[in-house]
Protein backbone atom coordinates (compact mmCIF):
# COMPACT_ATOMS: atom_id res chain seq x y z
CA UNK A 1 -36.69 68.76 -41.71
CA UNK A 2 -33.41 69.86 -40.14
CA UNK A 3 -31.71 67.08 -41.58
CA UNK A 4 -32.33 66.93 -44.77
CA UNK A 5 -31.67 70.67 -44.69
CA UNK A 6 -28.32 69.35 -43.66
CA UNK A 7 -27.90 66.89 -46.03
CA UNK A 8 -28.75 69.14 -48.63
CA UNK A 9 -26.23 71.86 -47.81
CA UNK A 10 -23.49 69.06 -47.68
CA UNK A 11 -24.39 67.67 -51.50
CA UNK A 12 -24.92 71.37 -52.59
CA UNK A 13 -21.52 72.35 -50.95
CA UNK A 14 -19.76 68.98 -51.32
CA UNK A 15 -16.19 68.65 -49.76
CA UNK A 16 -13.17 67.21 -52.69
CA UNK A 17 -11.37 64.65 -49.92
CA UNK A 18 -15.66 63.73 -48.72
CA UNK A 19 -14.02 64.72 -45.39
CA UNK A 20 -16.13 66.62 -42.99
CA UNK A 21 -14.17 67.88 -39.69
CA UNK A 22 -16.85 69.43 -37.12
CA UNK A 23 -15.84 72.19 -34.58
CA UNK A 24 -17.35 71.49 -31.56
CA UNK A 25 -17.45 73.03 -28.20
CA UNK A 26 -20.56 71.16 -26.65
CA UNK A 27 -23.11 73.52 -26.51
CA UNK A 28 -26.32 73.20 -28.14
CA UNK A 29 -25.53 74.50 -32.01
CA UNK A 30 -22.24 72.09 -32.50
CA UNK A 31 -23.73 69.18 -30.29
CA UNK A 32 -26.94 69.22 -32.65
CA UNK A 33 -24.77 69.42 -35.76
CA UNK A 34 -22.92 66.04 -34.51
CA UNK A 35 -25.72 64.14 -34.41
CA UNK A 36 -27.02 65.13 -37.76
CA UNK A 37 -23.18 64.42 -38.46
CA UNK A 38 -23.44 60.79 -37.24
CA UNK A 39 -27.02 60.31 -38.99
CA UNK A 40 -25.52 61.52 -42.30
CA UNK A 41 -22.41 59.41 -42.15
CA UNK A 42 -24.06 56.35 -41.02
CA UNK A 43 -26.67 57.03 -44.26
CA UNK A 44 -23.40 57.80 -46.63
CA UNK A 45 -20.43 55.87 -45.26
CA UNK A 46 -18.39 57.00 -48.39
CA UNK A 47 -18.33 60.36 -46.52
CA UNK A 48 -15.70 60.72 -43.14
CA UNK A 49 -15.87 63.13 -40.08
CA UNK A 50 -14.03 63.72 -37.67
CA UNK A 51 -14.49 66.40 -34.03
CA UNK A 52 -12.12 68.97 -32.66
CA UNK A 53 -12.78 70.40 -29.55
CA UNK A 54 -10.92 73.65 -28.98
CA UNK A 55 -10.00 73.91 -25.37
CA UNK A 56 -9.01 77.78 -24.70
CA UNK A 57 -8.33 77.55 -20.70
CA UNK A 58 -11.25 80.37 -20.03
CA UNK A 59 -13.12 78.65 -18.50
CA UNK A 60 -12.91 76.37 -14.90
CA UNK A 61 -14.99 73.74 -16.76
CA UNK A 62 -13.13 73.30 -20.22
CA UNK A 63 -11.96 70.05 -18.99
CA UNK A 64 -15.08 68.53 -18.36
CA UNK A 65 -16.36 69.95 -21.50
CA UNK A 66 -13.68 68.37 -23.58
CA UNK A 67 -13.91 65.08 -22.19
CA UNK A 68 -17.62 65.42 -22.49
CA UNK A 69 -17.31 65.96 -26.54
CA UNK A 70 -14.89 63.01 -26.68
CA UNK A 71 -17.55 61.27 -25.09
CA UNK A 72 -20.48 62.11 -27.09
CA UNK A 73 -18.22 61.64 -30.75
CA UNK A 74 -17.21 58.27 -29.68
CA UNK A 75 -20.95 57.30 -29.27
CA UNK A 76 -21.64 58.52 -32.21
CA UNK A 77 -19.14 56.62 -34.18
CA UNK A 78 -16.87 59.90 -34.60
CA UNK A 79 -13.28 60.62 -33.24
CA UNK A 80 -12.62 63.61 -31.81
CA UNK A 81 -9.37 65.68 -30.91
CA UNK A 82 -8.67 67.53 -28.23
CA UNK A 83 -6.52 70.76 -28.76
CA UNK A 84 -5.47 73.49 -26.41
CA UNK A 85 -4.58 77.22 -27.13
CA UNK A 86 -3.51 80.11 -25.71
CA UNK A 87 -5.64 83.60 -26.63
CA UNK A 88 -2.95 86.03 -27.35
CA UNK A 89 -4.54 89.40 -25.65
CA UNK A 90 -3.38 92.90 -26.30
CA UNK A 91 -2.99 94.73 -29.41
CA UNK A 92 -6.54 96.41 -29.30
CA UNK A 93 -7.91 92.85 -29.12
CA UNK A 94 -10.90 91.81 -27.38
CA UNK A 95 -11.13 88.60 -25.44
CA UNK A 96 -13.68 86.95 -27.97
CA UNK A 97 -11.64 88.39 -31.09
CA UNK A 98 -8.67 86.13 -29.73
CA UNK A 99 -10.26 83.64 -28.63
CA UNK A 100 -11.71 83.54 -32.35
CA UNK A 101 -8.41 83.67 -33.94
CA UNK A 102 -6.99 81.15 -31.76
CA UNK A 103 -9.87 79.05 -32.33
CA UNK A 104 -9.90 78.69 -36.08
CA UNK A 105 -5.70 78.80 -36.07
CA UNK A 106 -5.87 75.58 -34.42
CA UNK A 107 -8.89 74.46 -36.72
CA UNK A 108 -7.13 74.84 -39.95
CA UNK A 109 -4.53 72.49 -38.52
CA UNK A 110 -6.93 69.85 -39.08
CA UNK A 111 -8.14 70.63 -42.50
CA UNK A 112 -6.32 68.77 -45.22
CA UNK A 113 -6.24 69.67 -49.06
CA UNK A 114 -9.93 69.68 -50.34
CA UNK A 115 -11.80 69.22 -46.91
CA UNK A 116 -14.94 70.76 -44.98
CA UNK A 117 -14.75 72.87 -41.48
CA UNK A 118 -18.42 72.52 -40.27
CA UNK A 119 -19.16 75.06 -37.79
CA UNK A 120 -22.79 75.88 -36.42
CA UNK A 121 -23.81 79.27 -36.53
CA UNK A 122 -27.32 79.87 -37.14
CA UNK A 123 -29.87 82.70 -38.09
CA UNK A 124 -30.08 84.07 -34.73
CA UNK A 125 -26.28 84.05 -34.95
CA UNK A 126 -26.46 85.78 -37.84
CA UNK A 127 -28.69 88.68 -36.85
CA UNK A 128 -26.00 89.41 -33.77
CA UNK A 129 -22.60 89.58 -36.54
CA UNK A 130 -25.08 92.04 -38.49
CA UNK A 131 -25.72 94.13 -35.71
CA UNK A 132 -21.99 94.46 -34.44
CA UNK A 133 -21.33 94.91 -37.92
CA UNK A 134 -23.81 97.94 -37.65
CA UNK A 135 -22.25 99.03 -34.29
CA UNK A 136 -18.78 99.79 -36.18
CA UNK A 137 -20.20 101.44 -38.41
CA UNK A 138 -19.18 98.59 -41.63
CA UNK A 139 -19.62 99.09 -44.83
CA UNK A 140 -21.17 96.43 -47.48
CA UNK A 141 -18.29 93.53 -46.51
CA UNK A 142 -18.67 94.05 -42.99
CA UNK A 143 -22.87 93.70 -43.28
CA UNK A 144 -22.34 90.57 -44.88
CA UNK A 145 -21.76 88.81 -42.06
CA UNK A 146 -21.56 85.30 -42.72
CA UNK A 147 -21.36 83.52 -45.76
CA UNK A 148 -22.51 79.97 -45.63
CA UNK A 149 -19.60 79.07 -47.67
CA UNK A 150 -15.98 80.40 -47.73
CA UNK A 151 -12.34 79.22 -48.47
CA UNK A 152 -10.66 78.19 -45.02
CA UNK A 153 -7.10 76.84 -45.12
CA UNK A 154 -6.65 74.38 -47.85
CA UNK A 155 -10.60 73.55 -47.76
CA UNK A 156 -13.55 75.16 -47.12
CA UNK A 157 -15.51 76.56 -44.39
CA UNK A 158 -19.56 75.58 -44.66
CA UNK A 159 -21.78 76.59 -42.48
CA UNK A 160 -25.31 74.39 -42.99
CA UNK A 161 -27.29 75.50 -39.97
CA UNK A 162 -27.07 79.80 -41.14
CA UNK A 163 -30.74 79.67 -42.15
CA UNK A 164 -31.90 77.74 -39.55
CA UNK A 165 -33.37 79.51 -36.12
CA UNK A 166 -31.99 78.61 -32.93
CA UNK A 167 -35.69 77.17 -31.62
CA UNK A 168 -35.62 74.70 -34.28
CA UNK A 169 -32.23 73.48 -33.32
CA UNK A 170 -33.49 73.81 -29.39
CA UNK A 171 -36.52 71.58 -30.83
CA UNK A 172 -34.49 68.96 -32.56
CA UNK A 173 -31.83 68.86 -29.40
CA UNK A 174 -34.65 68.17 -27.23
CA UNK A 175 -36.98 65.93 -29.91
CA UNK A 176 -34.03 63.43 -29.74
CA UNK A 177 -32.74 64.02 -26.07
CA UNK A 178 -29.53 65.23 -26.45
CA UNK A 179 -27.44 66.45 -23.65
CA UNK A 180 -24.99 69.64 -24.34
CA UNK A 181 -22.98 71.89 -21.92
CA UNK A 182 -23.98 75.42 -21.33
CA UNK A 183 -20.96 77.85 -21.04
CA UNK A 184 -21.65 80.20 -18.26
CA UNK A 185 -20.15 82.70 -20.80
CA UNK A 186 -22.61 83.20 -22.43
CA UNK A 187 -24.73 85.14 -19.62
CA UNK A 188 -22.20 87.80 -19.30
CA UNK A 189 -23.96 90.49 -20.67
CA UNK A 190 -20.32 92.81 -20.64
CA UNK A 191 -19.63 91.41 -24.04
CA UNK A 192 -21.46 92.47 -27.32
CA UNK A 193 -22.28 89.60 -28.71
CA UNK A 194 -24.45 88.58 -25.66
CA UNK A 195 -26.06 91.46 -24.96
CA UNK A 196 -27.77 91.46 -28.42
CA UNK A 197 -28.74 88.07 -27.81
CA UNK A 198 -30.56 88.64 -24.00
CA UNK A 199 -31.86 92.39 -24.58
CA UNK A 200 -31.69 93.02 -28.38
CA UNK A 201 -32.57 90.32 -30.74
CA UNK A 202 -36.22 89.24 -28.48
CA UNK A 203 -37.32 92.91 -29.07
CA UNK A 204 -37.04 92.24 -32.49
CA UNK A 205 -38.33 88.84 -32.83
CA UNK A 206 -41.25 89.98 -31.17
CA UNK A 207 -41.67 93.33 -32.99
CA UNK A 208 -40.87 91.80 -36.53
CA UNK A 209 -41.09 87.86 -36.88
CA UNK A 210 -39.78 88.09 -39.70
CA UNK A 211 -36.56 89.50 -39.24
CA UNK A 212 -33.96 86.77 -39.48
CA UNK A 213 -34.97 86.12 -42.99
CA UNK A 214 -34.83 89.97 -43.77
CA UNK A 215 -31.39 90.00 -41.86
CA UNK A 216 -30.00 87.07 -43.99
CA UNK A 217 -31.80 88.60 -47.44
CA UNK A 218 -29.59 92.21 -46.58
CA UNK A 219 -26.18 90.48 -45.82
CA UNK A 220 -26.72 88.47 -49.01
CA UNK A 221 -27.38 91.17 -50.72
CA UNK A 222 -24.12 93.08 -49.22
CA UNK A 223 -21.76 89.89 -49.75
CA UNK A 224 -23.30 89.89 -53.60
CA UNK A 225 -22.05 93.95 -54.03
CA UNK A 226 -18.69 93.38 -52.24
CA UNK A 227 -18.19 90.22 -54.85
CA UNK A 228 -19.16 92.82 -57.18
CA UNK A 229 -16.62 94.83 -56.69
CA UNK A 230 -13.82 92.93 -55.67
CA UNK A 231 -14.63 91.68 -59.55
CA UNK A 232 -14.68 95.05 -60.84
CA UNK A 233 -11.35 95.49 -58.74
CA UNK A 234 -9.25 92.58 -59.34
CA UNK A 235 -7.83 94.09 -62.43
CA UNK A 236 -6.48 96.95 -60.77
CA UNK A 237 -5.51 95.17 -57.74
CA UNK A 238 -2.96 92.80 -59.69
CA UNK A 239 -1.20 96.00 -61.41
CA UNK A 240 -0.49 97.72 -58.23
CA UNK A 241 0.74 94.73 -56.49
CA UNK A 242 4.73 94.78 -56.34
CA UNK A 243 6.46 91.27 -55.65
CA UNK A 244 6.99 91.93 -51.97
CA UNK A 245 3.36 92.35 -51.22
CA UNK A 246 3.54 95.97 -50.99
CA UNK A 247 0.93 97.88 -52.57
CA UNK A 248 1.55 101.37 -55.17
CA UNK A 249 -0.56 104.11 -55.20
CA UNK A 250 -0.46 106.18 -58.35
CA UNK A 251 -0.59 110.03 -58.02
CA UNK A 252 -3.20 110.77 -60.25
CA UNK A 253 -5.54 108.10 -58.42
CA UNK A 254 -8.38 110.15 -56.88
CA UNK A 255 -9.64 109.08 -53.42
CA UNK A 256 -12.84 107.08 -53.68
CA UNK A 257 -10.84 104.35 -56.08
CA UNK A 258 -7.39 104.75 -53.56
CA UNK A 259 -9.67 103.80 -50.77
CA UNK A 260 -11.45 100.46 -52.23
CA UNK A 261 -8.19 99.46 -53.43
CA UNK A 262 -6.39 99.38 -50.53
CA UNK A 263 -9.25 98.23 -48.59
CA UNK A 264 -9.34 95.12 -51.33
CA UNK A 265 -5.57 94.72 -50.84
CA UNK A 266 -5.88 94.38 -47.03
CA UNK A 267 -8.98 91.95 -47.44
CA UNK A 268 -6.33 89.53 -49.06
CA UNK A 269 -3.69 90.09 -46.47
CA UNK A 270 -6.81 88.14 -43.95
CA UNK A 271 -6.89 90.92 -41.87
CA UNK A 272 -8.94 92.87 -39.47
CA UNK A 273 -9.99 95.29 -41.33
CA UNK A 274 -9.38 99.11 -40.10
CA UNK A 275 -12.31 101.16 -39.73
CA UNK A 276 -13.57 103.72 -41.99
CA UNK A 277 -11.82 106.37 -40.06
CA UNK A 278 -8.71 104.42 -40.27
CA UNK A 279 -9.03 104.09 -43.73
CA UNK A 280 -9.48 107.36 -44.29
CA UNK A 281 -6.44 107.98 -42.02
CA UNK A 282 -4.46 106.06 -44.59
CA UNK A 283 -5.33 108.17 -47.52
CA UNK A 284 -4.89 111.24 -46.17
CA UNK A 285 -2.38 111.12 -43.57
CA UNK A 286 -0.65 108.74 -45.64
CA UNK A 287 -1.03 108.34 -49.29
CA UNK A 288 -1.04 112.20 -48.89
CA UNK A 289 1.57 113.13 -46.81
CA UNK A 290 4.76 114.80 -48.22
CA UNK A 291 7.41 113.24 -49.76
CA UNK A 292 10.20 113.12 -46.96
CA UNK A 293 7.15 112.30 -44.31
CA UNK A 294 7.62 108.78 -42.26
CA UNK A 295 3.90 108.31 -41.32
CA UNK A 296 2.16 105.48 -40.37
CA UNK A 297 -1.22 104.12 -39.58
CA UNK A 298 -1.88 101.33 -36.86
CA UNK A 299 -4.63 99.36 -35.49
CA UNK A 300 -4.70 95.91 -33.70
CA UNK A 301 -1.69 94.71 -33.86
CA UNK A 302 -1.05 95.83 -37.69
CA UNK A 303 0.12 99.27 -39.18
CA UNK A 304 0.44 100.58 -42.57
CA UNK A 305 3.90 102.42 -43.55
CA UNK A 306 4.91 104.06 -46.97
CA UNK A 307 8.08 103.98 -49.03
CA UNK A 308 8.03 105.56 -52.35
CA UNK A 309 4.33 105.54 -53.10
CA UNK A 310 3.93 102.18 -51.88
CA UNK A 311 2.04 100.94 -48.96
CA UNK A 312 3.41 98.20 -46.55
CA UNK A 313 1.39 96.37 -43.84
CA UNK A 314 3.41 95.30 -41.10
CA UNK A 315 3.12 93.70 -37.68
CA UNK A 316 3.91 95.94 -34.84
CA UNK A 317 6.73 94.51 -32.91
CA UNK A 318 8.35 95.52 -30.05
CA UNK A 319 11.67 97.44 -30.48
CA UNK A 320 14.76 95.60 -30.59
CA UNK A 321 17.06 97.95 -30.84
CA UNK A 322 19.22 96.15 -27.68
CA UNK A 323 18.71 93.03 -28.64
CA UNK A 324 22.21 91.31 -29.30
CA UNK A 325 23.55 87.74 -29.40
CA UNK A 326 27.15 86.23 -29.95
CA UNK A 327 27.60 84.07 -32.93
CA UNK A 328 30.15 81.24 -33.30
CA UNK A 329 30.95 80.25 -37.02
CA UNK A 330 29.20 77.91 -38.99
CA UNK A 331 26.49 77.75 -36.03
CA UNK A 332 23.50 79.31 -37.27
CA UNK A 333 21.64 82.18 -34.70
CA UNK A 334 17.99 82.24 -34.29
CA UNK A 335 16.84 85.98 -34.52
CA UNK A 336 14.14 87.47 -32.37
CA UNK A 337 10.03 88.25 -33.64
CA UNK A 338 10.43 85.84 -36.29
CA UNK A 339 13.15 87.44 -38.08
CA UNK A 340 14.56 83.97 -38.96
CA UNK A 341 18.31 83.15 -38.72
CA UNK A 342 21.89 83.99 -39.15
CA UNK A 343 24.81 82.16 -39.61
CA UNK A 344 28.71 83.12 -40.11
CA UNK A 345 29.63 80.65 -42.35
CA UNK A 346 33.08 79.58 -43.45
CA UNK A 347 33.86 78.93 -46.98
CA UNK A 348 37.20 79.14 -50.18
CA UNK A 349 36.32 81.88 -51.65
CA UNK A 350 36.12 85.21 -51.70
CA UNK A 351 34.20 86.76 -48.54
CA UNK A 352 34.64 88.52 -44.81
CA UNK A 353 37.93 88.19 -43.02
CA UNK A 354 38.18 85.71 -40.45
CA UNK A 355 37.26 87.44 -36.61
CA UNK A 356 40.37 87.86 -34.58
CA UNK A 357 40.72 85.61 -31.45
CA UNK A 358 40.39 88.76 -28.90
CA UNK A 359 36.92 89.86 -31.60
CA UNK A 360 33.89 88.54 -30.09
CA UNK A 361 31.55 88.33 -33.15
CA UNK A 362 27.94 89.69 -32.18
CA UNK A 363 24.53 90.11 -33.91
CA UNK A 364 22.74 93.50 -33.19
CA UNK A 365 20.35 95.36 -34.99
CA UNK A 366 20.98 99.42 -33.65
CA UNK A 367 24.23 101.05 -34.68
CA UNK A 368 25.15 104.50 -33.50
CA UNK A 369 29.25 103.96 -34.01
CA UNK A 370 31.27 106.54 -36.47
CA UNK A 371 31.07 106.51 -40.24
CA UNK A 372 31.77 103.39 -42.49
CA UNK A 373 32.68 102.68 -45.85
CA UNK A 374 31.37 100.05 -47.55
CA UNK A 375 32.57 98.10 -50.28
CA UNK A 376 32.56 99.45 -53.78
CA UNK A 377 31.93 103.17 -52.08
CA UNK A 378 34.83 105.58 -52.91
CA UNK A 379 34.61 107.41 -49.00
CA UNK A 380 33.05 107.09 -45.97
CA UNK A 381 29.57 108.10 -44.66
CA UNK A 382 27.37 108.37 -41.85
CA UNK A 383 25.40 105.36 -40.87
CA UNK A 384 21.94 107.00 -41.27
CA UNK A 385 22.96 108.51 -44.83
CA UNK A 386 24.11 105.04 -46.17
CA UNK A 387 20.12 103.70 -45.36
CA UNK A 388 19.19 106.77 -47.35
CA UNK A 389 20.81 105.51 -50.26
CA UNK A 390 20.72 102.21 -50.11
CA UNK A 391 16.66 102.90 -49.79
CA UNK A 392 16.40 101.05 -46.58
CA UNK A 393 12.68 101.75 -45.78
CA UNK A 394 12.57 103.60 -42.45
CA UNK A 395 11.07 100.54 -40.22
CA UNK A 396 13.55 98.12 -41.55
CA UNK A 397 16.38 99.72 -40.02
CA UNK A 398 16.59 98.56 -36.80
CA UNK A 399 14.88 95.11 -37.92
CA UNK A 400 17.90 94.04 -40.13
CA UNK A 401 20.68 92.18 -38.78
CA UNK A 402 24.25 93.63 -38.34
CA UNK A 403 27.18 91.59 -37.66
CA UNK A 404 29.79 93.26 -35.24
CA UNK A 405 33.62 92.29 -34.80
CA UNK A 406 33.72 93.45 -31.59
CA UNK A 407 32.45 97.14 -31.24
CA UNK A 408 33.40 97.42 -35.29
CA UNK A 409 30.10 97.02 -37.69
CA UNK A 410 31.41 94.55 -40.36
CA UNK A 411 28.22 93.94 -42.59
CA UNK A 412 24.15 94.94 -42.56
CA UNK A 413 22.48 91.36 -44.28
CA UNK A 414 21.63 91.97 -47.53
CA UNK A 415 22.95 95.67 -47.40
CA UNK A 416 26.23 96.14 -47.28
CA UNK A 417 29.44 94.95 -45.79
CA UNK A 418 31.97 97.15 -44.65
CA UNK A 419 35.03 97.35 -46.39
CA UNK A 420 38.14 97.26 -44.05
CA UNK A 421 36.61 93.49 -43.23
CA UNK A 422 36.87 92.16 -46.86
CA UNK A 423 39.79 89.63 -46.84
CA UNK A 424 42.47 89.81 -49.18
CA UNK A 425 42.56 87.83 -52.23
CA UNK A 426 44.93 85.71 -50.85
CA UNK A 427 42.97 84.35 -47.77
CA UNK A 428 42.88 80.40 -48.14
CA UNK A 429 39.61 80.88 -45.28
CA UNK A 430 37.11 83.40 -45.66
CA UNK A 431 33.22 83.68 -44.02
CA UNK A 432 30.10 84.67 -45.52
CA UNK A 433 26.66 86.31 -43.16
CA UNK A 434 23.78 84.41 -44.56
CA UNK A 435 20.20 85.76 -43.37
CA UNK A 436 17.42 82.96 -43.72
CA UNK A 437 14.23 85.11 -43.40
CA UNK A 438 11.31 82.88 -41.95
């Protein structure tokens, strides 16, 4: 029975490359999914699989654990990788949110153009994302949970076992004597997730036997209405897009619309999604705010900033404003927070003075010196009035890289360069600042 419910799910669902990679950890779930893994690809060798165990470091056993799943793919004819992260905490981010996201990053590193992730989440799983879902306070996306197919990477991501209730996995586990690890994790009833699954979800089974299938009809139902509208949406969407990802808000939009809108737009950034009252934080306190406001919204490790009736999410990075590194021509400079590099590089033609031999040439990104004139301007300004017009957006400005002659600001990349440092037209040797963004 569970098998051919597997088998069915992989010919209804059928992977381009016929390449199935499983993620498993060695509990019970993944460690019954490889052995209906094995069974299938031993019944349809055109089909390949291969195992990744994702070894976090939280727990004292990992290492037994991954050797174990080596162990258990090899018997079953499978081969299996072994690959270690690192769960980036902080942020607003809780341990099994990063441990998630480190998880599937190192996942999709395995997926190739047109393959299947297999993971194992079942019914009983399902009923738990639900009911978080319900303790946020989500709206129709969040309360559809899991789909049993989505896009993931440069494949998909098919989950065959959603349906399927943990006791009939237990049963099939112990019908063929497997062996899998327990994670003493999984007891600790100070995270969510496991409390529902010790105090909540046995009150229910027992109250309403039926509720897994009622559970799974209801997210279905909420994944069909958010497809809905995304569809309804995607129209819309497209026009407001600009090139650099940002998103525009027309004035006469009213707030409902504004609010699905740039909830669809963040949905296709693959974030965490705010929460209502973050959403509603960006309309009002955002979208609204005056003209000459700076506002911004932030949760996790994301915020939402607006320039001329557009929206931009960023990453919140730490300040930089001190950060400052000496260049040598022609050598390029790696920047900080993925900022990508610099390089000072020499060339015939018109461009930058050479530096002086007694100049030490520097890369900053704060400048609080007197006023400058740029080239092409007929007089000099003040630093914070040149941004102004050359419609720097306010968090740019000290996340741009400046290139200092010594304590003399000589160019902003892809600004402006200053124009006491152009060299004159009959320099043999000039340099150029090139930025390479990441």
């Amino acid at each position: 029975m569970l098998y051919s419910h597997f088998c069915h799910q992989i010919f209804v669902n059928p992977p381009q490359t016929k390449r199935l990679v499983l993620a498993l950890s060695g509990g019970l779930d993944s460690r019954v999914m490889l052995d209906l893994l094995a069974r299938f690809i031993k019944e349809y060798p055109d089909y390949h699989a291969h195992a990744v165990y994702v070894h976090h470091g939280l727990s004292s056993n990992a290492d037994r654990w991954a050797q174990q799943c080596v162990t258990w793919s090899i018997a079953s004819g499978i081969g299996c990788d072994i690959e270690r992260v690192q769960c980036e905490l902080g942020g607003g981010a809780s341990v099994e949110q990063a441990a998630r996201d480190a998880r599937y990053h190192a996942l999709s590193q395995h997926i190739q153009c047109g393959d299947t992730l297999l993971t194992a989440q079942h019914a009983d799983d399902q009923i738990e994302t639900v009911l978080l879902a319900l303790k946020r306070g989500s709206g129709p996306a969040g309360l559809a949970a899991m789909p049993v197919l989505t896009s993931f990477a440069t494949g998909q991501h098919l989950r065959p076992l959603l349906t399927i209730r943990r006791a009939d996995i237990e049963a099939y586990g112990k019908q063929h004597q497997l062996q899998w690890v327990e994670d003493e994790s999984n007891l600790d009833q100070r995270y969510d997730r496991n409390f529902i699954r010790h105090q909540i979800t046995p009150l229910l089974n027992d109250r309403w036997p039926g509720i897994r299938k009622a559970v799974s009809r209801s997210a279905h139902l909420c994944g069909e209405q958010e497809a809905l509208l995304e569809e309804l949406l995607s129209y819309q969407l497209q026009q407001a897009l600009k090139d650099d990802g940002s998103l525009y808000i027309a004035e006469n939009i009213n707030a409902r619309l504004g609010m699905a809108l740039i909830r669809q737009w963040l949905k296709q950034q693959d974030v965490i999604m705010p929460s209502l009252a973050q959403l509603e934080q960006i309309w009002f306190n955002l979208v609204q705010a005056k003209v000459d406001a700076n506002p911004q919204v932030c949760w996790q490790q994301y915020q939402v900033r607006r320039y001329q009736q557009q929206l931009y999410l960023l990453e919140q990075w730490p300040d930089i404003s001190d950060w400052q590194h000496e260049v040598i021509i022609n050598q390029p400079c790696q920047l900080p927070q993925a900022l990508g590099c610099v390089c000072l590089q020499q060339q015939a033609q018109a461009g930058l003075r050479l530096p002086y031999a007694d100049e030490v040439v520097s890369i900053r990104f704060d400048y609080l010196g007197p006023e400058i004139k740029p080239q092409g301007r007929s007089g000099k300004r003040k630093f914070k009035k040149l941004l102004q017009e050359y419609q720097v957006p306010s968090w740019l400005r000290r996340r741009t890289p400046m290139l200092f002659y010594g304590e003399q600001l000589v160019a902003m990349a892809g600004v402006f360069v200053v124009d006491e440092f152009i060299a004159p037209v009959t320099a043999i040797t000039t340099v150029q600042f090139i930025w390479q963004r990441s």
